[in-house]
PDB file of N, CA and C in Angstrom:
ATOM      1  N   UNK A   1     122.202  87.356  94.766  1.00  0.00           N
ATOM      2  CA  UNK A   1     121.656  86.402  95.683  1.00  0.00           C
ATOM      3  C   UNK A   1     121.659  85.033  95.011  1.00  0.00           C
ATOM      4  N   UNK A   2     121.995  84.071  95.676  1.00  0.00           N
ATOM      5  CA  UNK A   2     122.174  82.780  95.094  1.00  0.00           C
ATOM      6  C   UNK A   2     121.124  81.906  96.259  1.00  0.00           C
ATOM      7  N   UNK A   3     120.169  81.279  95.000  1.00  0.00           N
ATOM      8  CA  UNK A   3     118.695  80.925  95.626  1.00  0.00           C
ATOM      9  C   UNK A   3     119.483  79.278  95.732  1.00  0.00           C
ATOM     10  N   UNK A   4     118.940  78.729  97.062  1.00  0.00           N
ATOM     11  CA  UNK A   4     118.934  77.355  97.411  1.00  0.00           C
ATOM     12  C   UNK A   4     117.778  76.293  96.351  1.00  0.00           C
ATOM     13  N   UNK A   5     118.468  75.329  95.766  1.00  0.00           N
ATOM     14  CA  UNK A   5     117.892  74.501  94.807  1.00  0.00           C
ATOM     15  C   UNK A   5     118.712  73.200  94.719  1.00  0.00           C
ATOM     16  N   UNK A   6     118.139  72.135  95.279  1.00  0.00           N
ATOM     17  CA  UNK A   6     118.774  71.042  94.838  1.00  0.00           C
ATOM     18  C   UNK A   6     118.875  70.180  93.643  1.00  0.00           C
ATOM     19  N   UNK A   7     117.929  70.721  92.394  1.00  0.00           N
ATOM     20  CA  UNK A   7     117.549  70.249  91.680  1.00  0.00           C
ATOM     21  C   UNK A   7     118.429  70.769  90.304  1.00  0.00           C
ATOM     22  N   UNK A   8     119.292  71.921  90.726  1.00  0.00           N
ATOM     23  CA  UNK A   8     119.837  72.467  89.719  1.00  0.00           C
ATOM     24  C   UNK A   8     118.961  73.247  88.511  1.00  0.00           C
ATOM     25  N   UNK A   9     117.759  73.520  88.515  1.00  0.00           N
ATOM     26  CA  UNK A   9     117.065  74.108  87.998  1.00  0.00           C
ATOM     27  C   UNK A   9     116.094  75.304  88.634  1.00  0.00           C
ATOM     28  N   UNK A  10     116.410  76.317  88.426  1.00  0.00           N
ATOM     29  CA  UNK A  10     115.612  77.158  88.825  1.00  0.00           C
ATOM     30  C   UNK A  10     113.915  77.087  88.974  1.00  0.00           C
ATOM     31  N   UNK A  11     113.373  77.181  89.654  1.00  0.00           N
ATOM     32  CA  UNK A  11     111.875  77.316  89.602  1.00  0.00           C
ATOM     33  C   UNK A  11     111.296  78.824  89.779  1.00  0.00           C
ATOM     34  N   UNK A  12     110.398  79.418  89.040  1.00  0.00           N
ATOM     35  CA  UNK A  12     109.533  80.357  89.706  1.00  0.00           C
ATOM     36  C   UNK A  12     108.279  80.395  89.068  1.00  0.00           C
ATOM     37  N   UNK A  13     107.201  81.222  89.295  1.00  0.00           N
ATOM     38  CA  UNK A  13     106.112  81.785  89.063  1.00  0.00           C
ATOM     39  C   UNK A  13     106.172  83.291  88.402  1.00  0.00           C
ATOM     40  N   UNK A  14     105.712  83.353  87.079  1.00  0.00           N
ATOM     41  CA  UNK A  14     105.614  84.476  86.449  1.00  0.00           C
ATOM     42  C   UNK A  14     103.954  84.871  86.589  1.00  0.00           C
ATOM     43  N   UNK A  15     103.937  86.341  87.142  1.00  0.00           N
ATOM     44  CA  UNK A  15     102.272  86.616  87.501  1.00  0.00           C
ATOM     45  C   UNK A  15     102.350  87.814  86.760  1.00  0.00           C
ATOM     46  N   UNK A  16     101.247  87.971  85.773  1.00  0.00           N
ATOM     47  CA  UNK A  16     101.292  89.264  84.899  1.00  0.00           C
ATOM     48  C   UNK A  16      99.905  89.939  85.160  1.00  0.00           C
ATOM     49  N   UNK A  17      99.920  91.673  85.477  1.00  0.00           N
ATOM     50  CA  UNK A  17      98.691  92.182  85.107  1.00  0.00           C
ATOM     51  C   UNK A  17      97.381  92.113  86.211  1.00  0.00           C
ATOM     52  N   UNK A  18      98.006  91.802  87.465  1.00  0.00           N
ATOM     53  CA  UNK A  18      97.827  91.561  87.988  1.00  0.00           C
ATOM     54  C   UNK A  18      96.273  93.162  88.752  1.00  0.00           C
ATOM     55  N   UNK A  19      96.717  93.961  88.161  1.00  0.00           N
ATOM     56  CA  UNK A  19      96.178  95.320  88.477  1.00  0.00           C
ATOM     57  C   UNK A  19      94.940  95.340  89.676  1.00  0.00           C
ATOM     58  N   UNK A  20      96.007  95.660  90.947  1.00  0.00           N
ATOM     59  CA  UNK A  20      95.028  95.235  91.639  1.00  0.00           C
ATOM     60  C   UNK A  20      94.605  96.960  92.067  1.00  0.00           C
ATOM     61  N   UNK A  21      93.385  97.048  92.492  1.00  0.00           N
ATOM     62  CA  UNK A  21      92.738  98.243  92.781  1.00  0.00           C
ATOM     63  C   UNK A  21      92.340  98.486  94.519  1.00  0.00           C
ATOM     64  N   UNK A  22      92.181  99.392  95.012  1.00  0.00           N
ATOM     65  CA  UNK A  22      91.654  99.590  96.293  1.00  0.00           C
ATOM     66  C   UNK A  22      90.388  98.841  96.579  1.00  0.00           C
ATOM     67  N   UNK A  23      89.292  98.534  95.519  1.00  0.00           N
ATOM     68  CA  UNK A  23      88.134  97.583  96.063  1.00  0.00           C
ATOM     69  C   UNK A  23      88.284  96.635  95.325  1.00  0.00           C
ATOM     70  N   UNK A  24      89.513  95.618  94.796  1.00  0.00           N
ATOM     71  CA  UNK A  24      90.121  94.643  94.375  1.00  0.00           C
ATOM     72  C   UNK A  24      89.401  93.626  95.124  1.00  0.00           C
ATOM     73  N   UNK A  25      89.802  92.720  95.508  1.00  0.00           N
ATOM     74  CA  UNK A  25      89.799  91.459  95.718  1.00  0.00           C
ATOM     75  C   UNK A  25      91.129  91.040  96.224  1.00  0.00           C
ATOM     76  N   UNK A  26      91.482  89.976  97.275  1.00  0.00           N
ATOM     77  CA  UNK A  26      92.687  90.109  97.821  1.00  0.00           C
ATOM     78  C   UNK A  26      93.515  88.954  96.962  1.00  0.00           C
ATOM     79  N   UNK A  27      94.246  89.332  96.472  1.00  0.00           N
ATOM     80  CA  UNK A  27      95.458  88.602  95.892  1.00  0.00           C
ATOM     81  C   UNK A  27      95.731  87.802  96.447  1.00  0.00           C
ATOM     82  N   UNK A  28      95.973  87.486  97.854  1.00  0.00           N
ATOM     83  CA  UNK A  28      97.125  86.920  98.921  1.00  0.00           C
ATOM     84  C   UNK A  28      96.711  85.446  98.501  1.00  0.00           C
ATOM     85  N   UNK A  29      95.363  85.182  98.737  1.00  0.00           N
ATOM     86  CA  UNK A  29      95.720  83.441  98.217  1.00  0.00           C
ATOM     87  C   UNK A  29      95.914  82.928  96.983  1.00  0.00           C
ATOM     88  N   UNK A  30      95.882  83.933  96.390  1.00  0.00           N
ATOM     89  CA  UNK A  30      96.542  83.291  94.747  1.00  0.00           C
ATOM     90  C   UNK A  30      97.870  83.368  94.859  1.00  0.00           C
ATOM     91  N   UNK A  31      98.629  84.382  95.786  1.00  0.00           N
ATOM     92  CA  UNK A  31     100.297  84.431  95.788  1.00  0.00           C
ATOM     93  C   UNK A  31      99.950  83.043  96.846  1.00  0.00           C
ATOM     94  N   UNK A  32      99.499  82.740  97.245  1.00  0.00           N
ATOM     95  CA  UNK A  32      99.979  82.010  99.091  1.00  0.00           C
ATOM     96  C   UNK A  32      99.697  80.195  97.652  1.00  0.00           C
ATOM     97  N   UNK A  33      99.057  80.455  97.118  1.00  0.00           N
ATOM     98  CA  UNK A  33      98.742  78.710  96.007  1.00  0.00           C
ATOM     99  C   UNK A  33     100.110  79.117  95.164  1.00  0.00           C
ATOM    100  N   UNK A  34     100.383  79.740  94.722  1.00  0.00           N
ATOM    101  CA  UNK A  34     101.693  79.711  94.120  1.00  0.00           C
ATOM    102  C   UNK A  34     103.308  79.560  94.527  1.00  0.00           C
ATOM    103  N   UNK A  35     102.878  79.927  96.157  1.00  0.00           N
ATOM    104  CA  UNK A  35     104.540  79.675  97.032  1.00  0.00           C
ATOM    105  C   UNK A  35     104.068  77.991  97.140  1.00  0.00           C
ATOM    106  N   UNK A  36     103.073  77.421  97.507  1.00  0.00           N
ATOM    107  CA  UNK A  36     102.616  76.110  97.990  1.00  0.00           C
ATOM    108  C   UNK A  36     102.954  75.394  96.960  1.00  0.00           C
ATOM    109  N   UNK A  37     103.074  75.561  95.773  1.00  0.00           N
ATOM    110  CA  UNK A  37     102.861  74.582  94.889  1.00  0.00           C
ATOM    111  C   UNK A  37     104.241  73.953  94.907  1.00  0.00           C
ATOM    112  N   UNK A  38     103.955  72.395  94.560  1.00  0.00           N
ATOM    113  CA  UNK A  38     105.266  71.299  94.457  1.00  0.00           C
ATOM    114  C   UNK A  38     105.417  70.632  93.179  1.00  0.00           C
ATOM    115  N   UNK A  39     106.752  70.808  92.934  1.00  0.00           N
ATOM    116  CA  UNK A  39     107.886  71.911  93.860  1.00  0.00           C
ATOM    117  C   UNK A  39     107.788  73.146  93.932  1.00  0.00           C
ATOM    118  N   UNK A  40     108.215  73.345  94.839  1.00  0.00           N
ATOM    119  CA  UNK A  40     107.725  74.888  95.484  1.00  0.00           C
ATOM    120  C   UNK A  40     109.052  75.657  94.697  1.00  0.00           C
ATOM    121  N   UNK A  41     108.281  76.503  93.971  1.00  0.00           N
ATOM    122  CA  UNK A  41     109.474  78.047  93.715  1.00  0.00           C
ATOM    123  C   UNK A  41     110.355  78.784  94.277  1.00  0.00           C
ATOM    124  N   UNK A  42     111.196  78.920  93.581  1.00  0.00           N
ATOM    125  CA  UNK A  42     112.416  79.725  94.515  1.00  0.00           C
ATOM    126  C   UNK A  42     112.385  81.098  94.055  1.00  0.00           C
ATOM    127  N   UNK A  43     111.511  81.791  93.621  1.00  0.00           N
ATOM    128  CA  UNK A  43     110.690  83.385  93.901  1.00  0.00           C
ATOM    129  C   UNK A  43     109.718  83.263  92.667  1.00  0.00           C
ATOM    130  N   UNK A  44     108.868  84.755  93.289  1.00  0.00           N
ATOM    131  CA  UNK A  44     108.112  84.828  92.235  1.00  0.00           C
ATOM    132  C   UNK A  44     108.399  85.948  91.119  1.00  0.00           C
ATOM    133  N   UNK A  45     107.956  86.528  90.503  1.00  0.00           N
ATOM    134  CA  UNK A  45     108.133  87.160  89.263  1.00  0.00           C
ATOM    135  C   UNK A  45     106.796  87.925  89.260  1.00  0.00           C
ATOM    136  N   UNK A  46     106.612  89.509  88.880  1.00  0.00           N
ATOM    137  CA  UNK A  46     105.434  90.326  88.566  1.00  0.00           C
ATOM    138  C   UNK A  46     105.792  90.582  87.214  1.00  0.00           C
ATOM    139  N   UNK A  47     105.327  90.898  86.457  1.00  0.00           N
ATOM    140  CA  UNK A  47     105.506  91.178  84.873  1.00  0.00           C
ATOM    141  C   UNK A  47     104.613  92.465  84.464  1.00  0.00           C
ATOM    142  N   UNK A  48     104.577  93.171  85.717  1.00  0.00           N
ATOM    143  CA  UNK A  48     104.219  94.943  85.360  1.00  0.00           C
ATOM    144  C   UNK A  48     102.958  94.608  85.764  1.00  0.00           C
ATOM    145  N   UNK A  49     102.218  96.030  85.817  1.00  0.00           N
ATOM    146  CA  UNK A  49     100.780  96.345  85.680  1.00  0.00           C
ATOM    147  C   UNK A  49     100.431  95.607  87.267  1.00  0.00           C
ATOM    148  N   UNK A  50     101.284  95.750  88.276  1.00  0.00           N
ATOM    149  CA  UNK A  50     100.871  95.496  89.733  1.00  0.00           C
ATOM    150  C   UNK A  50      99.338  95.547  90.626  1.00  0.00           C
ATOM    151  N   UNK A  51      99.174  97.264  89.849  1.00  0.00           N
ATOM    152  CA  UNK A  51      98.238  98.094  90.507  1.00  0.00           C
ATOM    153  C   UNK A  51      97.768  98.891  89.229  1.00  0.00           C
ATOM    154  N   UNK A  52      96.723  99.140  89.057  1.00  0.00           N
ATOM    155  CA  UNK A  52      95.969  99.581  88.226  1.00  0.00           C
ATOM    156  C   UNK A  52      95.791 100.704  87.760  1.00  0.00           C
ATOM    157  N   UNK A  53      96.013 102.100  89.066  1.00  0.00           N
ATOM    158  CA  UNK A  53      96.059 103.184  88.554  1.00  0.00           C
ATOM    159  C   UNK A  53      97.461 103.930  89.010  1.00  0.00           C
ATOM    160  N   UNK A  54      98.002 103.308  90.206  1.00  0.00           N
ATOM    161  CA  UNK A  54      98.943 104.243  90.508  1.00  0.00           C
ATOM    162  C   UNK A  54      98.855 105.020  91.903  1.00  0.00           C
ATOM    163  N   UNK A  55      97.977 104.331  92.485  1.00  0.00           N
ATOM    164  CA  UNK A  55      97.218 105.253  93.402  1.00  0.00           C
ATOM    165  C   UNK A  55      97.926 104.512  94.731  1.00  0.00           C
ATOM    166  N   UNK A  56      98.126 105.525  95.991  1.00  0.00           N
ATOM    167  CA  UNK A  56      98.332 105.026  97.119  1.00  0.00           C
ATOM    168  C   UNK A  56      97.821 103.726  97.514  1.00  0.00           C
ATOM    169  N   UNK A  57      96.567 104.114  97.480  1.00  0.00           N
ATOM    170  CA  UNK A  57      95.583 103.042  98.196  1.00  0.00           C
ATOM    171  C   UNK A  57      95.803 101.121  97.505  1.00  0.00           C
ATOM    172  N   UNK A  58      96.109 101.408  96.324  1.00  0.00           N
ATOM    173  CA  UNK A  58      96.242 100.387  95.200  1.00  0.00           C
ATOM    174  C   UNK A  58      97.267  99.970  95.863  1.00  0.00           C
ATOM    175  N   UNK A  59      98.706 100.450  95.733  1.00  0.00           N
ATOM    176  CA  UNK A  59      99.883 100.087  96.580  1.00  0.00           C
ATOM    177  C   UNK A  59      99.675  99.447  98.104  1.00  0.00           C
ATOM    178  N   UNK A  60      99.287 100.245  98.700  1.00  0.00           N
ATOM    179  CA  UNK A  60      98.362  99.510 100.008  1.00  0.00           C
ATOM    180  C   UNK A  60      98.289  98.278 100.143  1.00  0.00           C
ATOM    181  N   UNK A  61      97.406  97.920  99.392  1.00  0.00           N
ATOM    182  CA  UNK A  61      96.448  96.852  98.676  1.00  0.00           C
ATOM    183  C   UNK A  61      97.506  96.072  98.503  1.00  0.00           C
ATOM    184  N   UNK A  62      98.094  96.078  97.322  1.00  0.00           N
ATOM    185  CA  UNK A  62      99.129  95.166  96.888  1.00  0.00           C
ATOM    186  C   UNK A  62     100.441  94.772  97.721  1.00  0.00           C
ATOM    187  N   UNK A  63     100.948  95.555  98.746  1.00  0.00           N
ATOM    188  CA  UNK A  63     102.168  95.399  99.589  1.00  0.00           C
ATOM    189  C   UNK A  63     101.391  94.573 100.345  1.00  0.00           C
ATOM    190  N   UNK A  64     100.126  94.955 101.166  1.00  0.00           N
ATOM    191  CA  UNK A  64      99.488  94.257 102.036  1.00  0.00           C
ATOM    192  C   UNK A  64      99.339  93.144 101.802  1.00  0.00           C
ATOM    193  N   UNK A  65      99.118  92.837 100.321  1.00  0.00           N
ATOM    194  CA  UNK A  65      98.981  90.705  99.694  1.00  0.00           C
ATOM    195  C   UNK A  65     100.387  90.274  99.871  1.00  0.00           C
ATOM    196  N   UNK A  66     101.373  91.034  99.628  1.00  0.00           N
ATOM    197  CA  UNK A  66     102.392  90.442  99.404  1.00  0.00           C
ATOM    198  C   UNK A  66     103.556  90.114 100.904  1.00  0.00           C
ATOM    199  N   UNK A  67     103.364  90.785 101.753  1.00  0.00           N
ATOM    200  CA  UNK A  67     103.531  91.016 103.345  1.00  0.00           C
ATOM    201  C   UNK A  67     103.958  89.783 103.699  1.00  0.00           C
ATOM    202  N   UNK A  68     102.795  88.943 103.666  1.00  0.00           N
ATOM    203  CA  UNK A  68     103.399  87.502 104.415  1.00  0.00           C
ATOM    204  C   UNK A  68     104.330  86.737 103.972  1.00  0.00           C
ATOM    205  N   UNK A  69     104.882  86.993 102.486  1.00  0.00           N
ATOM    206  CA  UNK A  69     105.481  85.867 101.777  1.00  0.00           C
ATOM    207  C   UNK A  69     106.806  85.516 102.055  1.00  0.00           C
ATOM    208  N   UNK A  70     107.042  84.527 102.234  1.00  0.00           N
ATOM    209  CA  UNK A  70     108.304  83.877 102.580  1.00  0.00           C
ATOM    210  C   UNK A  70     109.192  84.263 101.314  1.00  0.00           C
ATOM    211  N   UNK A  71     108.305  83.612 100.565  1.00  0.00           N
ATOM    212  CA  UNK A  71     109.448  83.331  99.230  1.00  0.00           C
ATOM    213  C   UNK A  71     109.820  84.967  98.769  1.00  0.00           C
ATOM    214  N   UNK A  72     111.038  84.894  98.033  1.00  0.00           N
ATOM    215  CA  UNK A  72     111.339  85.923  97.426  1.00  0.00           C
ATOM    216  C   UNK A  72     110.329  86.483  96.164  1.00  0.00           C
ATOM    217  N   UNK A  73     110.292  87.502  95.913  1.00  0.00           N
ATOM    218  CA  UNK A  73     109.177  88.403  95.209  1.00  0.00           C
ATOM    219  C   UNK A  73     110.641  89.675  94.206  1.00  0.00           C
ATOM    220  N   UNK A  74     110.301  89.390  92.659  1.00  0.00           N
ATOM    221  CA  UNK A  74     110.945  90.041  92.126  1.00  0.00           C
ATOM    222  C   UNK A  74     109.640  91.075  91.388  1.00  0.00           C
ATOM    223  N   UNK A  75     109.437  92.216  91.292  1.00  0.00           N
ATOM    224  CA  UNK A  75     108.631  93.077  90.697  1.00  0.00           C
ATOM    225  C   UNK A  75     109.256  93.733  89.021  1.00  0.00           C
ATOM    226  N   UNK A  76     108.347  93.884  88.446  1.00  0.00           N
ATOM    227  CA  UNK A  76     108.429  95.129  87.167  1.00  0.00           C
ATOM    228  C   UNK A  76     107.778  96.223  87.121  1.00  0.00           C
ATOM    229  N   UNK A  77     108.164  96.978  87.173  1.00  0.00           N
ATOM    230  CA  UNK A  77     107.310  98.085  87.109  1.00  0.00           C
ATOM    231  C   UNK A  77     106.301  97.952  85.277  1.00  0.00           C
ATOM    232  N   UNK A  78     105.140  98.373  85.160  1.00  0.00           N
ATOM    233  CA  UNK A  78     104.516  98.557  84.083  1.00  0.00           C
ATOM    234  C   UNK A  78     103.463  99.926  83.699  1.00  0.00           C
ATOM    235  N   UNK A  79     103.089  99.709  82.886  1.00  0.00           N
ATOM    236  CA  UNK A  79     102.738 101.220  82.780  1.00  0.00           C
ATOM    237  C   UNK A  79     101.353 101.667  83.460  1.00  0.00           C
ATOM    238  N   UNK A  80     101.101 100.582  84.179  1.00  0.00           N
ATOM    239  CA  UNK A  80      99.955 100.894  85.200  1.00  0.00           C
ATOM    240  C   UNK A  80     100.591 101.210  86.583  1.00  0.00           C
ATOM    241  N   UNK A  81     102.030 101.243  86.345  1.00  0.00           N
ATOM    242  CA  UNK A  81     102.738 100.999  88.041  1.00  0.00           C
ATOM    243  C   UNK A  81     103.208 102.186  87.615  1.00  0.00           C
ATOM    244  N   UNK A  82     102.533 103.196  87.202  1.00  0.00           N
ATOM    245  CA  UNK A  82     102.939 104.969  87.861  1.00  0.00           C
ATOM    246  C   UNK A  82     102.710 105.502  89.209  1.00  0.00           C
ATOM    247  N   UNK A  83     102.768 106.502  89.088  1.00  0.00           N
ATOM    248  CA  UNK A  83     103.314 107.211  90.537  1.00  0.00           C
ATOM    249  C   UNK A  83     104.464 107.172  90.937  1.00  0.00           C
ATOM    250  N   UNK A  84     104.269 106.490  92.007  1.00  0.00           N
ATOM    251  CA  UNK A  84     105.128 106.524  92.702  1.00  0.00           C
ATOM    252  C   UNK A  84     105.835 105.146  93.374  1.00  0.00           C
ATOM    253  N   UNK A  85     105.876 104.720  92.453  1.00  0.00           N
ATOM    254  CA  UNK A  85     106.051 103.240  92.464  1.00  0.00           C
ATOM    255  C   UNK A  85     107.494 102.206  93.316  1.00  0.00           C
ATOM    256  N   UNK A  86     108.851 103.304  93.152  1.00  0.00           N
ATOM    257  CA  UNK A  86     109.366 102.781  93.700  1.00  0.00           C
ATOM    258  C   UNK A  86     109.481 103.250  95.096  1.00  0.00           C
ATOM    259  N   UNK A  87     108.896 104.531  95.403  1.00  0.00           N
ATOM    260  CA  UNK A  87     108.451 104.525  96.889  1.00  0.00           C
ATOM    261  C   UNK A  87     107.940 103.645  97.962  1.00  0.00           C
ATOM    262  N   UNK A  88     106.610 102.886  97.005  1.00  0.00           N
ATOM    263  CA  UNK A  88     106.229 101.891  97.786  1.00  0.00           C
ATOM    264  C   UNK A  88     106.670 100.857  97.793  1.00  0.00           C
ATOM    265  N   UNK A  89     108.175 100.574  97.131  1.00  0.00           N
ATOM    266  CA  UNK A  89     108.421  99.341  97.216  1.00  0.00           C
ATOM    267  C   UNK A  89     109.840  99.188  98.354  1.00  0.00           C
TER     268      UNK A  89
END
């Protein structure tokens, strides 16, 4: 995929550790301040540890923050992102 940039420099957001849990707290406006920011990024970046235990509900959780986003979203799996991880993705 070849990301649109007039600037000739790539931009993104690296988010690490993010381990979000079923009675988490919602992510979405910390992803939604990071697509906003200017200049705005041409995707973001997870750096593992998504979800905390691995658990359905966690996944849930985390697809559900990530749902609205325009921008492109690159993931890592980490060693908190067991299960079944690329199922939910």
């Amino acid at each position: 995929m070849i990301l649109p940039n007039m600037s000739g420099f790539i931009r993104f957001f690296h988010i690490g550790d993010l381990h979000v849990c079923s009675q988490a707290l919602d992510i979405a406006p910390l992803l939604e301040a990071c697509v906003s920011a200017r200049p705005a990024p041409d995707f973001l970046m997870t750096g593992g540890d998504n979800v905390d235990g691995g658990g359905h509900a966690e996944y849930a959780s985390f697809l559900q923050s990530i749902a609205a986003l325009k921008t492109p979203i690159f993931m890592v799996r980490g060693n908190h992102d067991r299960g079944h991880f690329a199922r939910h993705l």
